[in-house]
N, C-alpha and C. Protein backbone atom coordinates (compact mmCIF):
# COMPACT_ATOMS: atom_id res chain seq x y z
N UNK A 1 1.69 -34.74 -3.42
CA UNK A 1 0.90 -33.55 -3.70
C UNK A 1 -0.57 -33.94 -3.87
N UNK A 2 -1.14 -32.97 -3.41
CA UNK A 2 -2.50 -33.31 -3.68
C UNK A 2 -3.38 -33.09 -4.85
N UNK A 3 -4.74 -33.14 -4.78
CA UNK A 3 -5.23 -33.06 -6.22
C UNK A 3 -5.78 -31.68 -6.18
N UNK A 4 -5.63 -30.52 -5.33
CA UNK A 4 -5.71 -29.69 -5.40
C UNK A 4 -4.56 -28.46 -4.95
N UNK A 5 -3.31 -29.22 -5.38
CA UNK A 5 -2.01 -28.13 -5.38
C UNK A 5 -2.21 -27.27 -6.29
N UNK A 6 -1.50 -26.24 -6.20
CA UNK A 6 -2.30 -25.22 -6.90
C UNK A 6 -0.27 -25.19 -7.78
N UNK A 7 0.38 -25.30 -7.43
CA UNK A 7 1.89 -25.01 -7.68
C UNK A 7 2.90 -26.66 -8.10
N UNK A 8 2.22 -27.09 -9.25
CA UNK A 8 3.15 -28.31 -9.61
C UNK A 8 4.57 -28.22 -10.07
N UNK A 9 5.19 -28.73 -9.93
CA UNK A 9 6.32 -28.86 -9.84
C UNK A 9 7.05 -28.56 -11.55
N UNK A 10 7.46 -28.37 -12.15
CA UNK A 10 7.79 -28.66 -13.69
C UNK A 10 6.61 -28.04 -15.05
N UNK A 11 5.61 -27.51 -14.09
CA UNK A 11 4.70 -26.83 -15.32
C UNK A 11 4.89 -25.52 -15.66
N UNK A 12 5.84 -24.94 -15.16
CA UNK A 12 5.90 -23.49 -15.33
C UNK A 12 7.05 -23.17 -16.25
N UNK A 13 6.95 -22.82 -17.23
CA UNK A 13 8.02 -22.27 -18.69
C UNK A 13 9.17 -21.81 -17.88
N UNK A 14 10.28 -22.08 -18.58
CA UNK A 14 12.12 -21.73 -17.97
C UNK A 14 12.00 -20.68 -17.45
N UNK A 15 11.79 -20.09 -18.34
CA UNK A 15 11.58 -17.92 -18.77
C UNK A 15 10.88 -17.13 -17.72
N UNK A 16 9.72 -18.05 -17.01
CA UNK A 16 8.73 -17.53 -15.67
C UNK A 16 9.94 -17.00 -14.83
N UNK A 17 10.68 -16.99 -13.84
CA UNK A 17 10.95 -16.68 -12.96
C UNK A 17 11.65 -15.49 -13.25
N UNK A 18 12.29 -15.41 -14.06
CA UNK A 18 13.18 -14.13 -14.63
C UNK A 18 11.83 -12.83 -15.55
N UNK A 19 10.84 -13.64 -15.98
CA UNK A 19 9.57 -12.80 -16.43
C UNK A 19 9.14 -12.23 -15.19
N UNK A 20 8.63 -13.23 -14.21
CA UNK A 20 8.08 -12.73 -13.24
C UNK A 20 8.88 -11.56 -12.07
N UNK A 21 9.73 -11.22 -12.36
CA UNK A 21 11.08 -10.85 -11.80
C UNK A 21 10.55 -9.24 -12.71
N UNK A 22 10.92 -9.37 -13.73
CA UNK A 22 10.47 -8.25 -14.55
C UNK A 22 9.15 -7.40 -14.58
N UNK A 23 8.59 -8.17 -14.27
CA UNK A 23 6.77 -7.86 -13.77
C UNK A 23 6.58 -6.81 -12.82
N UNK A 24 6.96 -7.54 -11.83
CA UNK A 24 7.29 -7.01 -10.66
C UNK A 24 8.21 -5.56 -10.47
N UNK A 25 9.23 -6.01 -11.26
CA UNK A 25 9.76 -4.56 -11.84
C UNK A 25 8.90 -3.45 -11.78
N UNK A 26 8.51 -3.70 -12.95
CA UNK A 26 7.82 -2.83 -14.01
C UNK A 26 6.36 -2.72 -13.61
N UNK A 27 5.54 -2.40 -12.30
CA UNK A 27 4.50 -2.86 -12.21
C UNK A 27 4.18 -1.99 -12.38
N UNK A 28 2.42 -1.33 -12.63
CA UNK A 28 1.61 -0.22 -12.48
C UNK A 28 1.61 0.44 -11.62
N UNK A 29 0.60 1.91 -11.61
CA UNK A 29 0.21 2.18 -10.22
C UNK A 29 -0.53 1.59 -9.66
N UNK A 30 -1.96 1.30 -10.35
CA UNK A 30 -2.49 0.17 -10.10
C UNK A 30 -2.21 -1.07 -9.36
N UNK A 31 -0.98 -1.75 -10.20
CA UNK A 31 -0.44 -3.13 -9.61
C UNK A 31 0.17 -2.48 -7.76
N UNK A 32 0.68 -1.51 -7.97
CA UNK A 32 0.99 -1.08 -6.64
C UNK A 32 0.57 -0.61 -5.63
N UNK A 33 -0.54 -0.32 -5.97
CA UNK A 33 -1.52 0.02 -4.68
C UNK A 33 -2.63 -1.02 -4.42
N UNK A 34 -2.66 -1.94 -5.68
CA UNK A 34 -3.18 -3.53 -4.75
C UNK A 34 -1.82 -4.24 -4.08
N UNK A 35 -0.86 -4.56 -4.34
CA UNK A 35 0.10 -4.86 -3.38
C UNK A 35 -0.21 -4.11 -2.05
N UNK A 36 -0.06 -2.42 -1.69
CA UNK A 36 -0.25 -1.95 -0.82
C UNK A 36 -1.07 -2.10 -0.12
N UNK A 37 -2.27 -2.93 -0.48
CA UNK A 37 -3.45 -3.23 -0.06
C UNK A 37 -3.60 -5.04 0.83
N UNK A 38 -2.64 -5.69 -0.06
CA UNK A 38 -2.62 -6.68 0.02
C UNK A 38 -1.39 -7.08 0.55
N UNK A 39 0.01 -6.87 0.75
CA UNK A 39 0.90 -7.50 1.58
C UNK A 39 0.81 -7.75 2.75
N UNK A 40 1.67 -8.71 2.68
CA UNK A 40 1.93 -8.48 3.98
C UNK A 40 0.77 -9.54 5.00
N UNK A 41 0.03 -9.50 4.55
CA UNK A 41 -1.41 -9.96 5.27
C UNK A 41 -2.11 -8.82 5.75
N UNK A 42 -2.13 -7.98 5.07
CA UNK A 42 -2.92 -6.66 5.20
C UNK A 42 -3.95 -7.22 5.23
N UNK A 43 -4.76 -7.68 4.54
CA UNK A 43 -6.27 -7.66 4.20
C UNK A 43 -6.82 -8.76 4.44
N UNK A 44 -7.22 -8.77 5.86
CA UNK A 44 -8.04 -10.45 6.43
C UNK A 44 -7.09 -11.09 6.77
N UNK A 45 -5.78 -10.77 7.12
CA UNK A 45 -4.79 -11.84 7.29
C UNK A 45 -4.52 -12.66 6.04
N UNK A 46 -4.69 -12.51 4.96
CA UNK A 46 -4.75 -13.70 3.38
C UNK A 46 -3.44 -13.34 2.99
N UNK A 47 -2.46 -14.27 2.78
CA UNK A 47 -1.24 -13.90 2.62
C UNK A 47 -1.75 -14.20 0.65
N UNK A 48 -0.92 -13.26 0.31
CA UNK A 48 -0.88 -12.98 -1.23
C UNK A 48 0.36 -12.76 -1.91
N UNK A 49 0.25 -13.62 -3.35
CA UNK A 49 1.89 -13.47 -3.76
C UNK A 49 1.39 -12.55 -5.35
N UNK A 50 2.59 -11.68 -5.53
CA UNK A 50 1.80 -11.25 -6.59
C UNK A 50 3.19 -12.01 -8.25
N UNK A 51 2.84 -11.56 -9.19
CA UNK A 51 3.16 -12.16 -10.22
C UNK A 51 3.85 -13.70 -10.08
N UNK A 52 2.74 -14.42 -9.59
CA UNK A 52 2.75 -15.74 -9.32
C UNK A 52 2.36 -16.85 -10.19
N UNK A 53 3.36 -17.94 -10.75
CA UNK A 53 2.73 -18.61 -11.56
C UNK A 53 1.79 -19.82 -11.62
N UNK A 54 0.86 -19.59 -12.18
CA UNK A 54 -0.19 -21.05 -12.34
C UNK A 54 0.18 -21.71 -13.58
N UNK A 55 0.47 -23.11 -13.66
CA UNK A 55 0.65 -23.75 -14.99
C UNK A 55 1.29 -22.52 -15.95
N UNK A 56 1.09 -22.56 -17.10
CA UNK A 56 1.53 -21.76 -18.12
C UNK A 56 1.79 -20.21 -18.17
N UNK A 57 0.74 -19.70 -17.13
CA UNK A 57 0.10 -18.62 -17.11
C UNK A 57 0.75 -17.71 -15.65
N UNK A 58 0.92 -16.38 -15.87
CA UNK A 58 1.54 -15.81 -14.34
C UNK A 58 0.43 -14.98 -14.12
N UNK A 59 0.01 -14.93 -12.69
CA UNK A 59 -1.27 -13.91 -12.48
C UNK A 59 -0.65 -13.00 -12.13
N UNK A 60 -2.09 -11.60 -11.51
CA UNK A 60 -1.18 -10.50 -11.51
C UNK A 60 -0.97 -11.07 -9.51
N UNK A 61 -1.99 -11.49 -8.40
CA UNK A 61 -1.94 -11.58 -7.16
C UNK A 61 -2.67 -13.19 -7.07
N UNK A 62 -2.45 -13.73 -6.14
CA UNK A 62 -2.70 -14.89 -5.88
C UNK A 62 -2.76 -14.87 -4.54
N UNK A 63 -4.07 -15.15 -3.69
CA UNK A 63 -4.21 -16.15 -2.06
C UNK A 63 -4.16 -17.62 -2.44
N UNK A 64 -3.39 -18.33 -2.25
CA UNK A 64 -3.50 -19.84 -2.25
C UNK A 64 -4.18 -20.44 -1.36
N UNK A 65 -4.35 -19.72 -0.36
CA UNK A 65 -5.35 -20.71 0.56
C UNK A 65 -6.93 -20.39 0.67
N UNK A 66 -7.02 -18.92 -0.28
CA UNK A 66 -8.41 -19.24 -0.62
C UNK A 66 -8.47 -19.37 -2.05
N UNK A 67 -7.79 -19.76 -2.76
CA UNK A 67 -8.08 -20.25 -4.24
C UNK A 67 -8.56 -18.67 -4.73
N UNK A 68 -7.85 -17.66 -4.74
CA UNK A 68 -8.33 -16.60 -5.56
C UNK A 68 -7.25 -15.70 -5.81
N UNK A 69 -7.66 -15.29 -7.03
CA UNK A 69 -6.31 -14.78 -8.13
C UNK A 69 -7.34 -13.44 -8.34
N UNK A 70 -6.17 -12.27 -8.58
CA UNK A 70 -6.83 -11.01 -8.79
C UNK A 70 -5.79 -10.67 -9.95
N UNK A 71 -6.76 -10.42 -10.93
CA UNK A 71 -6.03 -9.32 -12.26
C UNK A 71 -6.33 -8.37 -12.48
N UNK A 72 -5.43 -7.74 -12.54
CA UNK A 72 -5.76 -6.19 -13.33
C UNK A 72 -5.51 -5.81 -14.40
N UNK A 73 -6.52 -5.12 -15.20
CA UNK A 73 -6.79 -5.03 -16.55
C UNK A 73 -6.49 -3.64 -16.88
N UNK A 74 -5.30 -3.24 -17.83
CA UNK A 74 -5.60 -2.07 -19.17
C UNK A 74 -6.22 -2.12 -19.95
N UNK A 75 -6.22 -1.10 -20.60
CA UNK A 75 -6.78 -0.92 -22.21
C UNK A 75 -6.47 -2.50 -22.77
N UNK A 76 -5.25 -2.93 -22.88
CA UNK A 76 -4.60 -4.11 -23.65
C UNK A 76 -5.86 -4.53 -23.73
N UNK A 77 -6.05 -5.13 -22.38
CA UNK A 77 -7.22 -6.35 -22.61
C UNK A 77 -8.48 -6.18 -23.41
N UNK A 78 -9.09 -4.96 -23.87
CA UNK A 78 -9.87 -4.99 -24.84
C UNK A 78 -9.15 -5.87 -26.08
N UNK A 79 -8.33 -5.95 -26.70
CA UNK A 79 -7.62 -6.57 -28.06
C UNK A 79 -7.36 -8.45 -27.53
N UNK A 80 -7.39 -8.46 -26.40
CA UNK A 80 -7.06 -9.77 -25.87
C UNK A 80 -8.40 -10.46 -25.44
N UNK A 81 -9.13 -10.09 -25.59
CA UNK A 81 -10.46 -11.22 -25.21
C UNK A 81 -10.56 -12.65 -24.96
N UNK A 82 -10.23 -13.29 -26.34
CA UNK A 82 -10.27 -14.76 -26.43
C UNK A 82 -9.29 -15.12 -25.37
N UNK A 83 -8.23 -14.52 -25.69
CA UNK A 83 -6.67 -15.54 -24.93
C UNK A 83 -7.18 -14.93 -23.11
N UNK A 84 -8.13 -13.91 -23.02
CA UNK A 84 -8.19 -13.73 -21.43
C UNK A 84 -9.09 -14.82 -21.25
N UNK A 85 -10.43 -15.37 -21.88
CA UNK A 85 -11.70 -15.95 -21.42
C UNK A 85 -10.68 -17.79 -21.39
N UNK A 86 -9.80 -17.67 -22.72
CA UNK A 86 -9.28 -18.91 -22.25
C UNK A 86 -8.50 -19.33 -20.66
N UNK A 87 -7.92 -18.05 -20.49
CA UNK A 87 -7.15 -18.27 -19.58
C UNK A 87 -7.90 -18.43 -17.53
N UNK A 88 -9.03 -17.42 -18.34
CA UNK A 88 -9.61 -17.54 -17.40
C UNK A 88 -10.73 -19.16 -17.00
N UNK A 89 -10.94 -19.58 -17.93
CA UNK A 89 -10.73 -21.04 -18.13
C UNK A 89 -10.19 -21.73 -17.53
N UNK A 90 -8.93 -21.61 -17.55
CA UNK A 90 -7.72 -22.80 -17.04
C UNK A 90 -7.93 -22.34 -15.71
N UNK A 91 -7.91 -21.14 -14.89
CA UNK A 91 -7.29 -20.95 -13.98
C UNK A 91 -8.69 -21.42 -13.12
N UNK A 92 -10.10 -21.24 -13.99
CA UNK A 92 -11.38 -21.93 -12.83
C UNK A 92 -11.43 -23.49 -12.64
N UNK A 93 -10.65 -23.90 -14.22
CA UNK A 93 -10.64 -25.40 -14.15
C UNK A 93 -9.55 -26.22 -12.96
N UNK A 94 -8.66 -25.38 -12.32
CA UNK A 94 -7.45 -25.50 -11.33
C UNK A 94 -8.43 -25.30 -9.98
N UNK A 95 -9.13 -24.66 -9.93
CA UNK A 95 -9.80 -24.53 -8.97
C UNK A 95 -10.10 -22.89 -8.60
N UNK A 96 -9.56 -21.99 -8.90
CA UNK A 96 -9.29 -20.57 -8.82
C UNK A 96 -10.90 -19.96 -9.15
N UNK A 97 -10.82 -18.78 -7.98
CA UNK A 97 -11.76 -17.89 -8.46
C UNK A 97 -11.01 -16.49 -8.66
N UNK A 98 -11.56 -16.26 -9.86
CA UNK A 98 -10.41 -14.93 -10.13
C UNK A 98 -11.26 -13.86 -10.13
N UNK A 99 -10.80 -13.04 -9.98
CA UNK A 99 -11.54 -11.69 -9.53
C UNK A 99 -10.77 -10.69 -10.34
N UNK A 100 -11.49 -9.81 -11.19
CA UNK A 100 -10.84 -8.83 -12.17
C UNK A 100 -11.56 -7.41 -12.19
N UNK A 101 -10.10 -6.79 -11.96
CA UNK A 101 -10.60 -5.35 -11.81
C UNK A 101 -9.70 -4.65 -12.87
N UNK A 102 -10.55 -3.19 -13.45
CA UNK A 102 -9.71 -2.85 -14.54
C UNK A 102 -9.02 -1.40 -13.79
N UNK A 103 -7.91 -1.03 -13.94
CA UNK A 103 -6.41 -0.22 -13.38
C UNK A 103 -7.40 1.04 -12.89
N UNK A 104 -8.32 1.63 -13.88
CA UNK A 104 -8.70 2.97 -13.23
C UNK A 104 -9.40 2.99 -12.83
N UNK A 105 -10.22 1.78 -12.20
CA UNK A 105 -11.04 1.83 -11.67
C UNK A 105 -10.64 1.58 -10.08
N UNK A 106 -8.96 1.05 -10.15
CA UNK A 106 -8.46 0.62 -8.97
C UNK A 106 -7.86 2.04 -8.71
N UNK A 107 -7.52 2.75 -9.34
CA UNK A 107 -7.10 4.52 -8.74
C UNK A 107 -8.28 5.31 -9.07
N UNK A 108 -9.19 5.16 -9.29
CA UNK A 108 -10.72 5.86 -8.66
C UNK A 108 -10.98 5.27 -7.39
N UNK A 109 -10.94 4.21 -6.97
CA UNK A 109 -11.65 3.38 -5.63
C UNK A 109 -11.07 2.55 -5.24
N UNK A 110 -9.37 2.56 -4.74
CA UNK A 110 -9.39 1.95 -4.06
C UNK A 110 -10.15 0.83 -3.03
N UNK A 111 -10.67 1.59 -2.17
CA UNK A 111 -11.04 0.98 -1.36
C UNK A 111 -12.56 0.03 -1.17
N UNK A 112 -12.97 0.45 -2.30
CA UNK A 112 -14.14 -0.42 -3.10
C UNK A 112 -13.24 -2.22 -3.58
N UNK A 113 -12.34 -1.81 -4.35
CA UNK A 113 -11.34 -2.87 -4.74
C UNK A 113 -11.13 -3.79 -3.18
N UNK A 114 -10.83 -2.96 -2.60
CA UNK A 114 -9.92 -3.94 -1.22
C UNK A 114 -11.66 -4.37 -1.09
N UNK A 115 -12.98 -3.97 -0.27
CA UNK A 115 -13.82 -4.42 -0.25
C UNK A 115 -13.77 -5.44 -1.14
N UNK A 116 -14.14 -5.47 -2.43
CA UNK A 116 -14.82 -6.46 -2.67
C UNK A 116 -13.77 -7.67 -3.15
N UNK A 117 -12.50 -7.60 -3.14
CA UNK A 117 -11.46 -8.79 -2.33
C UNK A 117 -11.83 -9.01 -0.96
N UNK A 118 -11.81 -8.41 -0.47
CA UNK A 118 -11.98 -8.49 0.89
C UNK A 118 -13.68 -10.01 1.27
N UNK A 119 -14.60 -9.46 0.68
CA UNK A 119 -16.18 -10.04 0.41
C UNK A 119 -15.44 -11.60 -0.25
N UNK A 120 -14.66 -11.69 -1.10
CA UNK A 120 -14.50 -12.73 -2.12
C UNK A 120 -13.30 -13.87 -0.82
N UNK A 121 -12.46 -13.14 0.00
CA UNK A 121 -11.81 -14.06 0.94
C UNK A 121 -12.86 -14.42 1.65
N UNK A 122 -13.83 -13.60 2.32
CA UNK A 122 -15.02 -14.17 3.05
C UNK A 122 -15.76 -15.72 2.71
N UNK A 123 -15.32 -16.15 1.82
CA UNK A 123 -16.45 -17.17 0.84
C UNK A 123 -15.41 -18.06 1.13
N UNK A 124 -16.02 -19.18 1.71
CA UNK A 124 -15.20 -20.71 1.53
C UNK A 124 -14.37 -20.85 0.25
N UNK A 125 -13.36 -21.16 -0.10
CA UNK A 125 -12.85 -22.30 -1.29
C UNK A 125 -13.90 -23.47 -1.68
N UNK A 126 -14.31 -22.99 -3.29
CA UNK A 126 -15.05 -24.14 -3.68
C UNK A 126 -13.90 -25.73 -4.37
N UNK A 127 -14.78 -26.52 -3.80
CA UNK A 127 -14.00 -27.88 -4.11
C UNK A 127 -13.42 -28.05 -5.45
């Protein structure tokens, strides 16, 4: 593996796959109309996985081959600050550029959202 795998082998908690299973479930409208936006290789050809895990942490969408993770934010995340700026931390220190959009702003504008994913696949992977 290299020094920029994004998916190590043994870092991801027991509980992830059956969480992430549930996620997926249970997703938003939000979470579902960026999927709709994003499968498949809808958008630039960037294949995207969504409730995908990095180390500790499961995002909400992930391109692995351009190093960029997209979350979407509720209300919650006002009360979660610290544990988001940490996390968002880990996931730039992996190499990730994450891109965060909050839910109603993704069912006001769509297609502003796909744009400016769209602008962010445009950009090389930084080293």
């Amino acid at each position: 593996m290299n020094d920029r795998s994004r998916h190590r082998r043994g870092t991801e908690p027991e509980y992830a796959q059956s969480f992430r299973r549930d996620l997926r479930e249970g997703s938003t409208k939000a979470e579902q109309l960026v999927w709709a936006i994003v499968r498949n290789r809808r958008l630039d050809g960037a294949k995207f996985r969504r409730q995908h895990s990095v180390g500790p942490y499961i995002v909400d969408f992930a391109c692995l081959e351009s190093w960029l993770i997209i979350e979407l934010d509720g209300g919650y995340h006002d009360y979660i600050v610290e544990e988001d700026l940490e996390r968002q931390r880990y996931l730039n220190e992996q190499g990730f550029v994450v891109l965060r959009f909050w839910n109603e702003d993704v069912l006001k504008d769509a297609e502003a959202v796909a744009r400016g994913i769209s602008n962010a696949l445009s950009k090389p992977p930084s080293p």
